[in-house]
Structures are given as C-alpha cells and as structure tokens.
C-alpha atoms as a PDB file:
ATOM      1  CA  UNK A   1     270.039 -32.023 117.529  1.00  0.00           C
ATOM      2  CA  UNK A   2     272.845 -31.697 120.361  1.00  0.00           C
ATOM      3  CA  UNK A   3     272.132 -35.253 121.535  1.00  0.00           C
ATOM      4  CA  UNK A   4     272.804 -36.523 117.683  1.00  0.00           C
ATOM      5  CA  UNK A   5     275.896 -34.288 117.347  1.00  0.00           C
ATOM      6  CA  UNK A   6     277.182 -36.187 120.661  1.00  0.00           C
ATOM      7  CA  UNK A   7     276.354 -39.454 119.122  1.00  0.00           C
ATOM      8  CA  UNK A   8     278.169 -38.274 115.421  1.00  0.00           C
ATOM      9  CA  UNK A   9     281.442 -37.268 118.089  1.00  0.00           C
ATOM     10  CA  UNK A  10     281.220 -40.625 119.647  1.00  0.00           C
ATOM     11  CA  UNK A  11     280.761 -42.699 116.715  1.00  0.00           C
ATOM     12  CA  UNK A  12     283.928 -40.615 115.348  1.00  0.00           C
ATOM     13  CA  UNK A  13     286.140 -41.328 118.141  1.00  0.00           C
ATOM     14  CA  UNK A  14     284.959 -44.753 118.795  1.00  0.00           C
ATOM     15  CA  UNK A  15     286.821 -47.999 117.883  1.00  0.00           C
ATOM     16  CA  UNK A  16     285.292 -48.551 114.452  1.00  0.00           C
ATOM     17  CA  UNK A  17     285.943 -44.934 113.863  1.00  0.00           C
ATOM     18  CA  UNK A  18     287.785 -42.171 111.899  1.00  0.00           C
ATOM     19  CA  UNK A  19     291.532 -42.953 111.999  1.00  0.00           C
ATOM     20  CA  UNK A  20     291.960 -38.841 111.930  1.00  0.00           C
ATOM     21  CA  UNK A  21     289.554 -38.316 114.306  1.00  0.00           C
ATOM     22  CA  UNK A  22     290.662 -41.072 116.932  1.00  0.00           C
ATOM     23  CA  UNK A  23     294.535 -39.571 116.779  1.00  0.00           C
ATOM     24  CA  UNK A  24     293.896 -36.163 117.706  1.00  0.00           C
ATOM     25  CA  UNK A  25     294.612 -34.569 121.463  1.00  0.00           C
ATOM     26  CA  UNK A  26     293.928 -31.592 123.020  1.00  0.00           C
ATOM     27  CA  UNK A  27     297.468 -30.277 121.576  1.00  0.00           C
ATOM     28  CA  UNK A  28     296.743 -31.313 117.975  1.00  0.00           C
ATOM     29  CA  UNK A  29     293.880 -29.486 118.137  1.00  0.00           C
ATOM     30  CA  UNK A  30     294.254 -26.326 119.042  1.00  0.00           C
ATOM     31  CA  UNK A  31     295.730 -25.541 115.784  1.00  0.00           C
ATOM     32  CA  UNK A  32     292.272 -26.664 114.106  1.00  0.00           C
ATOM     33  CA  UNK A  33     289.931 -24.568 116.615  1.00  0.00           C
ATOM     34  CA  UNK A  34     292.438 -21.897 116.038  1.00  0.00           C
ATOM     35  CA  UNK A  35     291.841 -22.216 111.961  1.00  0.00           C
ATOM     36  CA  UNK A  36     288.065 -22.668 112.540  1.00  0.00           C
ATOM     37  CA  UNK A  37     287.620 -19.547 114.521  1.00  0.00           C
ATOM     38  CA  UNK A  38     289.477 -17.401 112.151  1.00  0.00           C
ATOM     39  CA  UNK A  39     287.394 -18.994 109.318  1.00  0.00           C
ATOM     40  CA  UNK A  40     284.369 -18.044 111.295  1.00  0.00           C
ATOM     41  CA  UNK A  41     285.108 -14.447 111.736  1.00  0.00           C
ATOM     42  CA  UNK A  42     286.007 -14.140 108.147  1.00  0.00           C
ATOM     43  CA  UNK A  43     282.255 -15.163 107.732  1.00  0.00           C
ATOM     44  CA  UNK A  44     280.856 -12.547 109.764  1.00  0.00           C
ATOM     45  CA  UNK A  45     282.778 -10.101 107.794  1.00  0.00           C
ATOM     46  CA  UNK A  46     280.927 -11.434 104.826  1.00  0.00           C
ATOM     47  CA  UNK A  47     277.683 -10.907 106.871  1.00  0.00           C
ATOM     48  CA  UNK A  48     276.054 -14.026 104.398  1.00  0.00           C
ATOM     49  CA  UNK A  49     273.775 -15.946 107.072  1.00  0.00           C
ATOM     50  CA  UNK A  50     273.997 -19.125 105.035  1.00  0.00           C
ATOM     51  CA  UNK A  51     278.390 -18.798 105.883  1.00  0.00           C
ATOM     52  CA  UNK A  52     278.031 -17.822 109.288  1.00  0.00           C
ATOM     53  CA  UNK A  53     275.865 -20.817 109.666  1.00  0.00           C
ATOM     54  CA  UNK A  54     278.666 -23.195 108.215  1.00  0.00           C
ATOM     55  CA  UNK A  55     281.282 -21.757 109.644  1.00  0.00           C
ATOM     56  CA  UNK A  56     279.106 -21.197 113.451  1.00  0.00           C
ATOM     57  CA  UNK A  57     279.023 -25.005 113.010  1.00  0.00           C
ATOM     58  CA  UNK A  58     282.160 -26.319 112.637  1.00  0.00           C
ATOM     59  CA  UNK A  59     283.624 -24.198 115.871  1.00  0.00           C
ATOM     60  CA  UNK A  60     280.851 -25.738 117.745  1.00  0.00           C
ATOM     61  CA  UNK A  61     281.973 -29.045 116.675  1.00  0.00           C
ATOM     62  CA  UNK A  62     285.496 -28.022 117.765  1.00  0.00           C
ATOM     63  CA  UNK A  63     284.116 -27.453 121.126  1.00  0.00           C
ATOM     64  CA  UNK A  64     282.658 -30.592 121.205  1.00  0.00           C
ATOM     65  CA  UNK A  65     285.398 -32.650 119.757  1.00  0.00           C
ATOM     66  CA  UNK A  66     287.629 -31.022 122.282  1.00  0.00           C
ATOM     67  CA  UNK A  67     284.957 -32.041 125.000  1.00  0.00           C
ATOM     68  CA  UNK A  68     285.129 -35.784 124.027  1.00  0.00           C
ATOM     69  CA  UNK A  69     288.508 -36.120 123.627  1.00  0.00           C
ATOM     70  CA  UNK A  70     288.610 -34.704 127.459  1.00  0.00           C
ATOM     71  CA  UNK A  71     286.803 -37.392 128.475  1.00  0.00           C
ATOM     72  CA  UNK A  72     288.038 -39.499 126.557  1.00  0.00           C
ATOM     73  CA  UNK A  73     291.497 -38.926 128.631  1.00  0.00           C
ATOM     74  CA  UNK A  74     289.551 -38.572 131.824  1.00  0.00           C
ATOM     75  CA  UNK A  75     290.330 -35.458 132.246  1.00  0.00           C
ATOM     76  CA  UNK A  76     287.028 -33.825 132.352  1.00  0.00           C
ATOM     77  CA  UNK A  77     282.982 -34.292 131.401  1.00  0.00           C
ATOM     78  CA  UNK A  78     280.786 -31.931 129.460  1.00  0.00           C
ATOM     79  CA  UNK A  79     278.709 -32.127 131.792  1.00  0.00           C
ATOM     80  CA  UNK A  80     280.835 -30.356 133.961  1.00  0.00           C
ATOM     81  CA  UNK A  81     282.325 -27.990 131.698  1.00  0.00           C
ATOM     82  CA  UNK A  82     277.961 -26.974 131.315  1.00  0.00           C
ATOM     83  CA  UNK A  83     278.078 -27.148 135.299  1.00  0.00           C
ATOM     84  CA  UNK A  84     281.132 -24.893 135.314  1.00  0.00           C
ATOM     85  CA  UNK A  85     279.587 -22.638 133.160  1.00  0.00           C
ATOM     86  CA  UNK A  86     276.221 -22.384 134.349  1.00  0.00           C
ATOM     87  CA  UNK A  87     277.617 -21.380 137.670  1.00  0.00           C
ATOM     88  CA  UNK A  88     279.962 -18.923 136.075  1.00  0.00           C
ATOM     89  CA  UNK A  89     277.266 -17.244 134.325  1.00  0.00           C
ATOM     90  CA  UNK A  90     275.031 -16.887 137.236  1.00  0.00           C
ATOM     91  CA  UNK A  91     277.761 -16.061 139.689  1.00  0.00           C
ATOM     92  CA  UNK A  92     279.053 -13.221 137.318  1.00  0.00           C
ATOM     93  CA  UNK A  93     275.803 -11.499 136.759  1.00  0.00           C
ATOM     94  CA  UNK A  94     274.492 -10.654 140.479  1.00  0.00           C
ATOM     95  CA  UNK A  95     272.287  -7.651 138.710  1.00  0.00           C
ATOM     96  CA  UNK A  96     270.280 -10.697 137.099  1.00  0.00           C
ATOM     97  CA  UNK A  97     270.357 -13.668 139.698  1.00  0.00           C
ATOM     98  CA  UNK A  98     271.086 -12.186 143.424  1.00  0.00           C
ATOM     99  CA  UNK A  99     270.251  -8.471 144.551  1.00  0.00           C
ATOM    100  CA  UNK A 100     273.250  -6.205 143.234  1.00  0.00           C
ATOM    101  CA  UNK A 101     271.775  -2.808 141.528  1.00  0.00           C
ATOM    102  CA  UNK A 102     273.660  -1.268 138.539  1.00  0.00           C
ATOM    103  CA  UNK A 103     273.085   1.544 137.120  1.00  0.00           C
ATOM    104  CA  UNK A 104     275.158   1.422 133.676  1.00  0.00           C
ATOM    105  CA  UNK A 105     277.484  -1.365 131.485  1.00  0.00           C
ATOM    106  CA  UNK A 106     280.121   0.560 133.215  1.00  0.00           C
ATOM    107  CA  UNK A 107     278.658  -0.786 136.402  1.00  0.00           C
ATOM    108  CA  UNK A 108     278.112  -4.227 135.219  1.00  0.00           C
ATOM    109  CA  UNK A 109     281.612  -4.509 134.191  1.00  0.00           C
ATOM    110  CA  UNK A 110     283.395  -2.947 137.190  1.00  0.00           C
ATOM    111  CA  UNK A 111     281.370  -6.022 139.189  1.00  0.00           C
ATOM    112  CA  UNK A 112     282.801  -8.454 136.544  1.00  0.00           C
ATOM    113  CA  UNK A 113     286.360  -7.673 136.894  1.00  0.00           C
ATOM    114  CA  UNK A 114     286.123  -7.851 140.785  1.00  0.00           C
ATOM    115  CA  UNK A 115     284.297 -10.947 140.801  1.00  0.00           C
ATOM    116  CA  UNK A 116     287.218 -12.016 138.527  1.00  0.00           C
ATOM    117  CA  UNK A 117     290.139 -11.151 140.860  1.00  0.00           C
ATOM    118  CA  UNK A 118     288.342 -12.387 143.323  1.00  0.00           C
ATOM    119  CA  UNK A 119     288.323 -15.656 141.873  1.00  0.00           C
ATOM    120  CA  UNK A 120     291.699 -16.017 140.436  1.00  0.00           C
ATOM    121  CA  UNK A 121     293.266 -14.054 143.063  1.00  0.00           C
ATOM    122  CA  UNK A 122     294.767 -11.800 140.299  1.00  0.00           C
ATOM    123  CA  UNK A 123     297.491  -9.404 141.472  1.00  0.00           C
ATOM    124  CA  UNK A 124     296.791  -6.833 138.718  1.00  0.00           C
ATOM    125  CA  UNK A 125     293.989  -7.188 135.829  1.00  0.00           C
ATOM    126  CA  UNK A 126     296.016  -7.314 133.588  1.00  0.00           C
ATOM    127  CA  UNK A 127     296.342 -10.649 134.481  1.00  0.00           C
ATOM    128  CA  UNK A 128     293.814 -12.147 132.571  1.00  0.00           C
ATOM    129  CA  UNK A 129     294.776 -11.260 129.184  1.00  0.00           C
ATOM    130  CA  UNK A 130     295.855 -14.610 127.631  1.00  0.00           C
ATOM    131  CA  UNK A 131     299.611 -14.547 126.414  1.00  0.00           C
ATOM    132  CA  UNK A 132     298.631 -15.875 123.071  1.00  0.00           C
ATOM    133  CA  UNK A 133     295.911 -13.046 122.211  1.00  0.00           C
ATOM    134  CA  UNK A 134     297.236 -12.081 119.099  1.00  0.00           C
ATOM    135  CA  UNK A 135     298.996  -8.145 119.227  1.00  0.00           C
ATOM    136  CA  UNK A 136     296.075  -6.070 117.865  1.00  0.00           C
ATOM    137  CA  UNK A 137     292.844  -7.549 120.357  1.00  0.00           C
ATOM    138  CA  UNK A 138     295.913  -7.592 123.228  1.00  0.00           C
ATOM    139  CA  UNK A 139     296.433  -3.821 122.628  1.00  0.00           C
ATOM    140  CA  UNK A 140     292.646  -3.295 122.443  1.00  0.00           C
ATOM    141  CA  UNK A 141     292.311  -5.209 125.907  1.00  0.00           C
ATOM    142  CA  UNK A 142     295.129  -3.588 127.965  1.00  0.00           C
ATOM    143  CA  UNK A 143     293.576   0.052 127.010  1.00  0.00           C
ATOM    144  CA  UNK A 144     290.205  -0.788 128.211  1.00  0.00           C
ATOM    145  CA  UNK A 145     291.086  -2.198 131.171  1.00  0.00           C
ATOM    146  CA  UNK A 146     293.434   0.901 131.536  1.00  0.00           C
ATOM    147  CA  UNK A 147     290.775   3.269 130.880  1.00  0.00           C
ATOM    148  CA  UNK A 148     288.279   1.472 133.220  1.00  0.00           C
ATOM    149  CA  UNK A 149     290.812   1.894 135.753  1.00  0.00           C
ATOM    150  CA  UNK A 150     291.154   5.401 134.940  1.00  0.00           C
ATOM    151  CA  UNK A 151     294.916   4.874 135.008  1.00  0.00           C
ATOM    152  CA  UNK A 152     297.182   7.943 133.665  1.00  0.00           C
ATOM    153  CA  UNK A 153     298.951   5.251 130.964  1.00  0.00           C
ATOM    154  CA  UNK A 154     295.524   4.939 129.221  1.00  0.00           C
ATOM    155  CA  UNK A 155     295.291   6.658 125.917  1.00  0.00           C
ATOM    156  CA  UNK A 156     292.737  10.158 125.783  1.00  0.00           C
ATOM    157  CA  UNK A 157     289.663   9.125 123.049  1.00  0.00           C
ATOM    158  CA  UNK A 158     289.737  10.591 119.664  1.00  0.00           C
ATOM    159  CA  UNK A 159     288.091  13.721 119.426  1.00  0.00           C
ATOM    160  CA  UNK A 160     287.105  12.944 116.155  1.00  0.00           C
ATOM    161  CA  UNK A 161     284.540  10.673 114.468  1.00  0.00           C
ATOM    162  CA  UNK A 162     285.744   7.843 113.615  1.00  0.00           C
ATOM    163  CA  UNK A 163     284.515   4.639 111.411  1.00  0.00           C
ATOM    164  CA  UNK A 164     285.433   1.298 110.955  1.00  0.00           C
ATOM    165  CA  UNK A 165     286.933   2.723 107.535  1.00  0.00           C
ATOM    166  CA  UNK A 166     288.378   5.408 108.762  1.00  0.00           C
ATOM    167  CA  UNK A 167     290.339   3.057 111.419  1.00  0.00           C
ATOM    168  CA  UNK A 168     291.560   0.963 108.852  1.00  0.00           C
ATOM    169  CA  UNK A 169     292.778   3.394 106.786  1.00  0.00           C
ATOM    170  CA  UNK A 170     295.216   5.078 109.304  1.00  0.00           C
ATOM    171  CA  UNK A 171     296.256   1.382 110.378  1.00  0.00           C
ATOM    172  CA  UNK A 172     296.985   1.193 106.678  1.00  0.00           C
ATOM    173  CA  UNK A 173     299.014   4.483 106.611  1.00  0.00           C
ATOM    174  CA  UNK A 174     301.028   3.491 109.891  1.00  0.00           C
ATOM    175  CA  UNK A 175     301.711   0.252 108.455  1.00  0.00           C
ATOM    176  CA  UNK A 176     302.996   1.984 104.833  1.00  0.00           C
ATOM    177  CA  UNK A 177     304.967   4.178 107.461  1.00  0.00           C
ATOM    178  CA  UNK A 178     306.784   1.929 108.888  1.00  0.00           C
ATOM    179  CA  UNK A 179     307.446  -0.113 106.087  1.00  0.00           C
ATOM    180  CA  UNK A 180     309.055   2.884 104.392  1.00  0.00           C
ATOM    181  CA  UNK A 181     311.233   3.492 107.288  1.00  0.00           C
ATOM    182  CA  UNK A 182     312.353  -0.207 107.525  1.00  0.00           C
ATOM    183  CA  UNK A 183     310.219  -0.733 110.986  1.00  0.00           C
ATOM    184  CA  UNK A 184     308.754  -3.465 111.822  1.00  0.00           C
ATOM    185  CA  UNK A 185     305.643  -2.442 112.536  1.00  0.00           C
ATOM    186  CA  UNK A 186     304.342  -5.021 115.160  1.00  0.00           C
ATOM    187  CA  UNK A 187     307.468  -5.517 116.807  1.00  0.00           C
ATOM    188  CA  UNK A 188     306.759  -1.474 117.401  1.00  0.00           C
ATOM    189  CA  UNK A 189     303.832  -2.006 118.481  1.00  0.00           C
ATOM    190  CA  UNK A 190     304.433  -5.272 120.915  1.00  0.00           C
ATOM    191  CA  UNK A 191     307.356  -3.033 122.804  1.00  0.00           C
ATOM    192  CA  UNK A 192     305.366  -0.412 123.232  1.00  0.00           C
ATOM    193  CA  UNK A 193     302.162  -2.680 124.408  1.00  0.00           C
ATOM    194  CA  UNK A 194     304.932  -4.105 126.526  1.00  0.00           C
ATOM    195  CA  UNK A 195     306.285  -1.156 128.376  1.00  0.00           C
ATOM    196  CA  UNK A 196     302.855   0.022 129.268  1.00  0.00           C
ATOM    197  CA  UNK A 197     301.845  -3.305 130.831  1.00  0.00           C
ATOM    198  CA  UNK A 198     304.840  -2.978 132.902  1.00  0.00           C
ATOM    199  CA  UNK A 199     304.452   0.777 133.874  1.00  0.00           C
ATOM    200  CA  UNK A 200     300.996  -0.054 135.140  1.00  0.00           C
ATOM    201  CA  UNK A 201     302.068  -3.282 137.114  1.00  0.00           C
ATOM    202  CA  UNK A 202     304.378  -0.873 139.028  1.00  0.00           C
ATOM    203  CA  UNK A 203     302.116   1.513 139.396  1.00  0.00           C
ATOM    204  CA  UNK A 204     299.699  -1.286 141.081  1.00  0.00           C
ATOM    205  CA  UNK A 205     302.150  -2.621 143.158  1.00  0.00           C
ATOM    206  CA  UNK A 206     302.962   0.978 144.615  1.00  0.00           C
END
C-alpha cells in the first residue's frame, strides 16, 4: 500500500501531472499540513474511527507530498528521512536497544531530554520548543519541562480533581473574565508565558 501511495505522489508531481500538485513547495505547503493536522485532531475529538481514518490519511499524504517535493528539489530522500528516524528512535530509547535501566517514565524522559541537548547542543531546554507552537500547547510545554526540572518558576499541581470538563470550563470563565475587563486574554497569557521563559533562562545561565 505505501509503495502505491509513492507511485500515486509520483504520478502527481510528474510531467503529465496535476497542475496544483506540480506548483507546490515546501513553503506553500505548510499552510495545507497545518490545515490537515488541525482537521485531524478535530476527528479524534469526534472519536468516529471511520473520520480518524480519513483524516489519519490525508496528513500522511502531507508527509509524503512534502517528502517528494524534497526530492524533487534535491534537497533530501525519504529514504533518509526513514534512516534519520530509525536512528533517532533507537538512539533515544537506550532502555530498549543498548543497556540503560529505568525505573519510571520520569526516568525515560530525563534520558530523552539529555540525549536531546546533547545533540543540539541546547543551552537551556527550553530550547526546543518550536516558536510557532501555538500559545496554549507552548504554555503546557514550558511547565513540564519546568516541573521536570524542579525549577521554583514551575506552577504547584491542583489539589483538586480535575477533568477535561472541568478544565474547560475555568478556561471558559478566564476567557469571559477577561473579556469583561477589556483584556486580551492571550496577549495575557503570551507575556506572562514570556516572562517565565526568561526568568528561567537566567536562572540557567547563573
């Protein structure tokens, strides 16, 4: 099935082609895996397999179309992005393929952020959150790695029980807040994200 989609993407992109499909570039199409992927978590959330499936499919084909039009350019071959990530995977998990004992996820992820610096030569871990990460996930990622540095700046876990409901519904309450108050509620949120990032980078650095 793989081999056939490969032969579909070629056939696309070829000379006799698809006029759309033979103008695109890696710019022109970020907006489109962008769209897919949103598309694709808005079929998980409607947890119908027969959706997912769709939806699954066209951000693989993304992948893929992004993949040929890399070669295509000579910039690059699938078959090393699947080298690239075959050695990733194997090179990040030395608890499955080489001799490192863990004892807990907390372990496991500890050895995946130092394997990271390691090989990006990160300054700080916060590093590796990608500037366009929209606000919300970029929030979610600087208090975990906070937290699994056990830095001061990281937030103290709810007491409470919480839901998925619940969470949503003081989102919804904050957002109503500031809306009341004339506050733009992200913008709030992005200085604030902002001023912790750069608290902890000094803190790093000292």
């Amino acid at each position: 099935m793989f081999d056939e989609l490969l032969d579909i993407a070629d056939r696309l992109l070829g000379p006799n082609g698809c006029p759309w499909d033979r103008k695109q570039t890696l710019f022109s199409l970020q907006a489109y895996l962008l769209e897919e992927m949103h598309e694709l978590i808005e079929a998980i959330d409607s947890k119908e397999p027969k959706h997912i499936t769709e939806e699954l499919g066209d951000v693989f084909y993304a992948l893929v179309f992004i993949g040929k039009i890399g070669e295509n350019e000579h910039l690059f071959s699938l078959d090393e992005v699947m080298k690239q990530i075959n050695e990733k995977l194997i090179r990040r998990h030395p608890h499955i393929f080489a001799n490192v004992k863990v004892d807990s996820v907390d372990d496991v992820l500890k050895n995946w952020e130092l394997i990271k610096k390691n090989e990006k030569d990160r300054k700080t871990i916060l590093d590796g959150i990608p500037p366009t990460l929209p606000l919300l996930p970029r929030c979610q990622k600087v208090i975990e790695k906070l937290r699994r540095s056990k830095s001061s700046l990281a937030p103290q876990p709810s007491p409470n029980e919480i839901s998925d409901a619940s969470i949503g519904e003081e989102l919804w309450i904050l957002v109503a807040q500031a809306q009341s108050a004339g506050i733009d509620a992200e913008g709030a949120l992005r200085r604030h994200c902002s001023l912790i990032e750069k608290k902890f980078r000094e803190t790093e650095e000292n």
